[in-house]
Protein backbone atom coordinates (compact mmCIF):
# COMPACT_ATOMS: atom_id res chain seq x y z
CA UNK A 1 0.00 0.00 0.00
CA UNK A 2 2.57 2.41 1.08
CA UNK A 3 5.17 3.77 -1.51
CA UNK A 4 8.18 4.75 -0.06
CA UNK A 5 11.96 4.13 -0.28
CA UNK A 6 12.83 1.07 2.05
CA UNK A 7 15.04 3.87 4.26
CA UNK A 8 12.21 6.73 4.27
CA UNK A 9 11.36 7.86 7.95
CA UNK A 10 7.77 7.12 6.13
CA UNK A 11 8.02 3.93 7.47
CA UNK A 12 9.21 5.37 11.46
CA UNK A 13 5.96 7.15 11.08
CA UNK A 14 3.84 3.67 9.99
CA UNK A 15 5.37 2.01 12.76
CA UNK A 16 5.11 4.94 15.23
CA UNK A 17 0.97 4.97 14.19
CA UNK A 18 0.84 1.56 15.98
CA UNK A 19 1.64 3.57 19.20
CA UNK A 20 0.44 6.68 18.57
CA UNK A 21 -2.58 6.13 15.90
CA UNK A 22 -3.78 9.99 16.20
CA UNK A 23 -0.51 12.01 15.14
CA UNK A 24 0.28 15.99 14.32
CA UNK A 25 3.47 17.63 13.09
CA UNK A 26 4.81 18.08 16.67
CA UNK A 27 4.68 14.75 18.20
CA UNK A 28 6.21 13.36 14.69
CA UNK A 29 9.19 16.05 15.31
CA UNK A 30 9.56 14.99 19.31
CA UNK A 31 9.19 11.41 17.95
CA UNK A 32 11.16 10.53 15.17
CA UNK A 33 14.04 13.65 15.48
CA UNK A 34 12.45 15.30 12.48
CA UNK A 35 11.63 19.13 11.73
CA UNK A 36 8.26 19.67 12.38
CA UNK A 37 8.35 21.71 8.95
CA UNK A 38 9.32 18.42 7.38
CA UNK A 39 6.06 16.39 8.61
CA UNK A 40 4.11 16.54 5.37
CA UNK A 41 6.87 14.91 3.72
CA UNK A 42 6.42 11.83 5.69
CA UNK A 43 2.25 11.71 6.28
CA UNK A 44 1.11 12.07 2.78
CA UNK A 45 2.84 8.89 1.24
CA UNK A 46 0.33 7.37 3.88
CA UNK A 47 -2.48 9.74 3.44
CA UNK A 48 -2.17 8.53 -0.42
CA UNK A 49 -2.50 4.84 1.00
CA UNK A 50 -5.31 5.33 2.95
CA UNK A 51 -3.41 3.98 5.93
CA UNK A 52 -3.80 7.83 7.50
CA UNK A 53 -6.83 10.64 7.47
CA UNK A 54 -6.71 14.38 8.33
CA UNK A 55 -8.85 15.23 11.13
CA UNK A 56 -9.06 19.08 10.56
CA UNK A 57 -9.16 20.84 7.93
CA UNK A 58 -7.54 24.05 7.55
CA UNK A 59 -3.56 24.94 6.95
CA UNK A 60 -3.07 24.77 10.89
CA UNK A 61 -2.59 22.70 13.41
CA UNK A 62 -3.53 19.86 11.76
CA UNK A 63 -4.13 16.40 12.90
CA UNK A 64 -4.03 12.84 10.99
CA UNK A 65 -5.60 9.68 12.49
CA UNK A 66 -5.18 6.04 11.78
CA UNK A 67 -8.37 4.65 11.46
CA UNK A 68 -7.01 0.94 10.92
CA UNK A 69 -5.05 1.17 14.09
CA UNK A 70 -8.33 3.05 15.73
CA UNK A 71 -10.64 0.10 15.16
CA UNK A 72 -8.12 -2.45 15.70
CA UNK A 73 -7.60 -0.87 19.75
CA UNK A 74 -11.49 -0.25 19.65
CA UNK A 75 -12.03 -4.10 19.00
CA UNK A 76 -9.34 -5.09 21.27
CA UNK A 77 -11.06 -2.89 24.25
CA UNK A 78 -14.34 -4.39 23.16
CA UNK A 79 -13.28 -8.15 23.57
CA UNK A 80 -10.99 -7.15 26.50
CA UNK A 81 -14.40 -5.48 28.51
CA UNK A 82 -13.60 -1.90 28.41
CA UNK A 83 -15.08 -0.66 31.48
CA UNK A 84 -17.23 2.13 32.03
């Protein structure tokens, strides 16, 4: 799905989204040790995929989710008895 070379810090992102499935440009630059500036770089290889969705919309402070990764930990919480 993804397209990226095999050394791209797209994939530190993929893997990071298994952590962290809701991301932003800040906790990708305190994460990984990249410029903040640099983010887009890295989330729309997987916003092409599918594997990530923007949140907001607007040119600031904007805000990707996993929604693979979402539903995964939302069934796993669901067959684990989340409690109330």
């Amino acid at each position: 799905m993804i397209t990226a070379r095999s050394d791209s810090t797209v994939w530190k992102v993929a893997d990071l989204l298994t952590r962290r499935p809701v991301v932003n440009a800040v906790l990708l630059a305190h994460e990984l040790s990249v410029e903040s500036t640099n983010a887009h770089r890295y989330l729309n290889p997987l916003r092409k995929a599918g594997v990530l969705i923007e949140t907001t919309n607007g040119p600031r402070n904007r805000v990707w989710r996993s929604p693979e990764v979402l539903a995964a930990l939302d069934a796993f919480a669901e067959r684990a008895g989340r409690r109330g």
